[in-house]
Every structure is written in C-alpha cells, then in structure tokens.
N, C-alpha and C. Protein backbone atom coordinates (compact mmCIF):
# COMPACT_ATOMS: atom_id res chain seq x y z
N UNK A 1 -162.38 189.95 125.17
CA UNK A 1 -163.40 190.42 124.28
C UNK A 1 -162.81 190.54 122.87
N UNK A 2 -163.80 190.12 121.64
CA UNK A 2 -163.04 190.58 120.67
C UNK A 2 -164.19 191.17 119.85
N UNK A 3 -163.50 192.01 118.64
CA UNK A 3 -164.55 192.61 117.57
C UNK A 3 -164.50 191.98 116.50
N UNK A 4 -165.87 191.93 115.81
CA UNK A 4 -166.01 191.34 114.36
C UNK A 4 -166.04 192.38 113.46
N UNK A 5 -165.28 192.74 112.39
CA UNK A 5 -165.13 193.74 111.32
C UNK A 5 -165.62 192.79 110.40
N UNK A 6 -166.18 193.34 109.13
CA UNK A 6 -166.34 192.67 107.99
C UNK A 6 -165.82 193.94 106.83
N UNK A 7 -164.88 192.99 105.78
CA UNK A 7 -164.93 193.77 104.90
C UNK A 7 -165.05 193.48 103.78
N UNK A 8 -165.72 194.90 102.60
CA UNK A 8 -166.03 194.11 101.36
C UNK A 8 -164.71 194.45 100.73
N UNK A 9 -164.66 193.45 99.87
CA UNK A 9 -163.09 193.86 99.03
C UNK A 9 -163.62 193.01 97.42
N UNK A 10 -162.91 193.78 96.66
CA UNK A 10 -162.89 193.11 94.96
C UNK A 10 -162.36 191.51 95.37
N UNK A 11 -162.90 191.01 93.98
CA UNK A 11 -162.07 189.75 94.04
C UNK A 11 -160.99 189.48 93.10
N UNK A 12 -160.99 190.49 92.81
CA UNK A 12 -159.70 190.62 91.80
C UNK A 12 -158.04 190.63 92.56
N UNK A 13 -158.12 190.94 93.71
CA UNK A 13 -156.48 191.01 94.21
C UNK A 13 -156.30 189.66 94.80
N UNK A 14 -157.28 188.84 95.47
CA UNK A 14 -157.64 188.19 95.68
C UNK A 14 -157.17 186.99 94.99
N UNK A 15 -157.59 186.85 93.54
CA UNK A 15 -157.13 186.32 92.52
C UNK A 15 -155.92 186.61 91.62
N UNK A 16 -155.15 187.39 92.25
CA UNK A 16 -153.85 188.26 91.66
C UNK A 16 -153.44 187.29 92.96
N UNK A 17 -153.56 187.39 94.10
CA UNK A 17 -152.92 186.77 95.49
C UNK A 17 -152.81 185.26 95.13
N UNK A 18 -153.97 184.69 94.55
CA UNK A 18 -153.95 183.09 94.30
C UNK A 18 -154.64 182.59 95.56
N UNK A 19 -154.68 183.70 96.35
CA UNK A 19 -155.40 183.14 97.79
C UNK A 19 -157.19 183.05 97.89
N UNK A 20 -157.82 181.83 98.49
CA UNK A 20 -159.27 181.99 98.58
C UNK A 20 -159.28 183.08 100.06
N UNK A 21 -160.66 183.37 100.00
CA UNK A 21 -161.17 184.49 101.04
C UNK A 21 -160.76 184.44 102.00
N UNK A 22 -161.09 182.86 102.57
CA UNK A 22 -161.25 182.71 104.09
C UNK A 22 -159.59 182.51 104.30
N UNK A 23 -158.66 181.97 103.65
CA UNK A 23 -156.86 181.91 103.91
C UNK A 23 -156.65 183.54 103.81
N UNK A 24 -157.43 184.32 103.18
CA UNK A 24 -156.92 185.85 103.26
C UNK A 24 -156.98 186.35 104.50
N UNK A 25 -158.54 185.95 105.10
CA UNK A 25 -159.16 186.34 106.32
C UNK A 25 -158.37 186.32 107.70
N UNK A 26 -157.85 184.49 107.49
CA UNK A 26 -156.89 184.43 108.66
C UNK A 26 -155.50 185.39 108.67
N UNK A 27 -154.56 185.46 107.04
CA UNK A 27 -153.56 186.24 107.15
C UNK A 27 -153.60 187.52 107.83
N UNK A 28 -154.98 188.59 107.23
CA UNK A 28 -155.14 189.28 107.40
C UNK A 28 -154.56 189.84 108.23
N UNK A 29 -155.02 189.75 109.80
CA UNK A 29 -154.60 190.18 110.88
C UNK A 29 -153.44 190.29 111.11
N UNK A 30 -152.55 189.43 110.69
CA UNK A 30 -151.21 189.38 110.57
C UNK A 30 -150.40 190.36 110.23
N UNK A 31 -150.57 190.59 109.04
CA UNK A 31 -150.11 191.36 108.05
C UNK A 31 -150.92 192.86 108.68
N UNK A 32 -151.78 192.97 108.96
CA UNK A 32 -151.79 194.33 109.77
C UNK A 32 -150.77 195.10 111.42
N UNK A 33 -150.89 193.53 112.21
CA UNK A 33 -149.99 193.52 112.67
C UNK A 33 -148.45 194.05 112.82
N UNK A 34 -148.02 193.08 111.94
CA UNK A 34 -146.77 193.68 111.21
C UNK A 34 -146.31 194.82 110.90
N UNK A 35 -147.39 195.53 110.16
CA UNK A 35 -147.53 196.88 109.34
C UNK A 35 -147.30 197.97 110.71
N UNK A 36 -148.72 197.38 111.50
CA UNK A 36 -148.82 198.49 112.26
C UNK A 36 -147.47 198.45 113.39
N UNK A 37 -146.81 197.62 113.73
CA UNK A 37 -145.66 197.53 114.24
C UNK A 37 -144.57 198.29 113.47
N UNK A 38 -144.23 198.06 112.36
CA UNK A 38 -143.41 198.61 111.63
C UNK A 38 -143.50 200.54 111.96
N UNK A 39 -144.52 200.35 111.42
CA UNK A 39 -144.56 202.10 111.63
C UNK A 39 -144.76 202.50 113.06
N UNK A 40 -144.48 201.81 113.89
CA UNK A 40 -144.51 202.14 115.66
C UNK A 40 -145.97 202.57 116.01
N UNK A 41 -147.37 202.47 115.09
CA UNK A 41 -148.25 202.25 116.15
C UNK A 41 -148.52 201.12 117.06
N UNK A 42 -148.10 200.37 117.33
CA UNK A 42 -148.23 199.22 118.07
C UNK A 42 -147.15 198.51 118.65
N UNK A 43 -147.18 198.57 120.17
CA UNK A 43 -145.73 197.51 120.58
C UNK A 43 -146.05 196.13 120.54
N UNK A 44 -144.43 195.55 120.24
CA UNK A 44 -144.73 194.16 119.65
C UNK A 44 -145.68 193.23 120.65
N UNK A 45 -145.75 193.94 121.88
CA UNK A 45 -146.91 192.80 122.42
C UNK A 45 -148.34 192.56 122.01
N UNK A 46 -148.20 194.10 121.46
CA UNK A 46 -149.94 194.24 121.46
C UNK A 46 -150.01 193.94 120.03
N UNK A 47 -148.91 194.23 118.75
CA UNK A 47 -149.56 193.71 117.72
C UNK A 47 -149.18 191.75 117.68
N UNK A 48 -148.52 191.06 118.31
CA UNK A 48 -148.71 190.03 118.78
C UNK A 48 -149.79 189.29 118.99
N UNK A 49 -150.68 190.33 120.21
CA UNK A 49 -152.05 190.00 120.27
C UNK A 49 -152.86 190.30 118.92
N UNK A 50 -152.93 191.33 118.52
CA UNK A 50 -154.05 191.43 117.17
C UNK A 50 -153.54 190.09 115.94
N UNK A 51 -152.18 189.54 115.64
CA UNK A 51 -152.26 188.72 115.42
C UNK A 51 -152.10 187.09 115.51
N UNK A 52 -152.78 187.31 116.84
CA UNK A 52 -153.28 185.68 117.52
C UNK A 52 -151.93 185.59 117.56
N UNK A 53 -150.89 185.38 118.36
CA UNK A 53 -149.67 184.73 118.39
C UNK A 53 -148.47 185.42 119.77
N UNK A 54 -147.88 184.28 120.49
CA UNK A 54 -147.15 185.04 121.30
C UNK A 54 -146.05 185.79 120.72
N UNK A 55 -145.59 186.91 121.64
CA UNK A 55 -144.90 187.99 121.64
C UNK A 55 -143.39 187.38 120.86
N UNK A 56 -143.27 186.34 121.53
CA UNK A 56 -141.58 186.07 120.67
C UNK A 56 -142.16 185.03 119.14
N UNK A 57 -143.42 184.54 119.03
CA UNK A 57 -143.64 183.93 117.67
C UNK A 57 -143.82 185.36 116.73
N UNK A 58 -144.08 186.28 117.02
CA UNK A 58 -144.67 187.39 116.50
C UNK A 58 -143.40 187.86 116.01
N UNK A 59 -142.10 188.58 116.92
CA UNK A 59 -141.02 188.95 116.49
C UNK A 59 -139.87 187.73 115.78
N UNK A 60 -140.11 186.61 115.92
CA UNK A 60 -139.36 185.71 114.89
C UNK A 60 -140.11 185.73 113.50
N UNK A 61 -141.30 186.25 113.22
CA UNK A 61 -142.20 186.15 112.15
C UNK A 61 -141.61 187.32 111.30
N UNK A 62 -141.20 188.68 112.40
CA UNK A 62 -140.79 189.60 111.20
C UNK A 62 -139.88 189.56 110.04
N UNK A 63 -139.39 188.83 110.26
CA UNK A 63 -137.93 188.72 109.59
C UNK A 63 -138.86 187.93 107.97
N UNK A 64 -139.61 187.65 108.00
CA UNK A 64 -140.35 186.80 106.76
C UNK A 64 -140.53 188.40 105.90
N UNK A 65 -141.02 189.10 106.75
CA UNK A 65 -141.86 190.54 106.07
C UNK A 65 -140.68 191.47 105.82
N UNK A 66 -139.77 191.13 106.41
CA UNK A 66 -138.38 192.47 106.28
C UNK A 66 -138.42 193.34 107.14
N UNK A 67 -138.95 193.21 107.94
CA UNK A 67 -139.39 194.08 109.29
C UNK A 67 -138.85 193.56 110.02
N UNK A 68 -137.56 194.40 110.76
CA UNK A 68 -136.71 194.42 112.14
C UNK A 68 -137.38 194.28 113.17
N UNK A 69 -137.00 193.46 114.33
CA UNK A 69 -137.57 193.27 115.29
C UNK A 69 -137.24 194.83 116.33
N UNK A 70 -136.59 195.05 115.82
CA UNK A 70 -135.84 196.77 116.76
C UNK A 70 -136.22 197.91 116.15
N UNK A 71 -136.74 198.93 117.03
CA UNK A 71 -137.60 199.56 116.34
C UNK A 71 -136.72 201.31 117.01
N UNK A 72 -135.76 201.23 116.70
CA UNK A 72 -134.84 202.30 116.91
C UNK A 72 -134.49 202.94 115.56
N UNK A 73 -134.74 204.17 115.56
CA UNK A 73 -133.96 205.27 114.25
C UNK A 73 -132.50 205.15 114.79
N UNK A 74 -131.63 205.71 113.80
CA UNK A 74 -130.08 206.15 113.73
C UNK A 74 -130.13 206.71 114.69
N UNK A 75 -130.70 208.06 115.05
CA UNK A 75 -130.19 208.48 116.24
C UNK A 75 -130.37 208.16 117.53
N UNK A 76 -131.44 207.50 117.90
CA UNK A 76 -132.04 206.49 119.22
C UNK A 76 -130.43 205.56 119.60
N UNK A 77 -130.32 205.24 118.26
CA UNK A 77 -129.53 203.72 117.79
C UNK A 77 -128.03 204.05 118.92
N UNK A 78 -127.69 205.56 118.56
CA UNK A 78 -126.44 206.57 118.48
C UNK A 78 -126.42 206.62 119.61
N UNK A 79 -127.16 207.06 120.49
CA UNK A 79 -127.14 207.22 121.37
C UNK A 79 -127.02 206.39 123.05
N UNK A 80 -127.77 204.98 122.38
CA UNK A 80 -127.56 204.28 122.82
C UNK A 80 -126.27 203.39 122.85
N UNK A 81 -125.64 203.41 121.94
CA UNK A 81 -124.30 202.90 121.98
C UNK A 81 -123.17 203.99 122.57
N UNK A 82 -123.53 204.77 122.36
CA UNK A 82 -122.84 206.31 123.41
C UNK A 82 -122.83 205.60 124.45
N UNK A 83 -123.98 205.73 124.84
CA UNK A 83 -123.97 205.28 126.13
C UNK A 83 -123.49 204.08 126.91
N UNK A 84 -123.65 203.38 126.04
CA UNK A 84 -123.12 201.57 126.44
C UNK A 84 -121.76 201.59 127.14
C-alpha cells in the first residue's frame, strides 16, 4: 500500500536548487529518508523502503549525504569494543 501526500512549496528554493518540480518530487523521498535515518527515527531498512531502494543501495548512498552508515554514539561505540 502506499500514500499520496501533496505538497505546496514556493518556487523560489526550487529555483535556488536549479531543480524542476517533478526531479524534486522523486529526490524528495530520499532525502527524507536519509534525514530520518540520521537522527535514528528510522532503521536503515525501513528508510530504504520510504526511499524506493534496497537496504544495501540505501546505506552505500549515505556516504553522498555525510551520513554514516553506523548509527552508534561514543559511548554505544565504547562499549562495544570493551567488549570485543
């Protein structure tokens, strides 16, 4: 199943982007994706799915955005090598 959102937006960033609507439209999802991965609402499978793409195209993509595929703080990090 999927949902249709529509949104209105200026066309001014738009034209700051250099991008037409519908190339925004497709990024879109992407770039939410990403985002929402970054800040740990979403595991990489599921923002994978929101942006159309399998799980390992999704985490080779981060590296474009600067977004680590590992989603561990310092101390997670710490601990885990403790342990190793």
């Amino acid at each position: 199943m999927t949902v249709t959102i529509t949104l209105d937006l200026p066309e001014e960033p738009l034209l700051s982007l250099k991008t037409r609507p519908d190339d925004f439209a497709r990024e879109l999802p992407l770039l939410a994706a990403v985002k929402l991965y970054e800040l740990g609402r979403l595991s990489s499978g599921r923002a994978a799915q929101l942006a159309g793409m399998s799980r390992v195209e999704f985490l080779l993509i981060l590296g474009r955005y600067q977004v680590s595929p590992f989603q561990l703080d310092a101390g997670s990090l710490a601990e885990d090598v403790a342990n190793a």
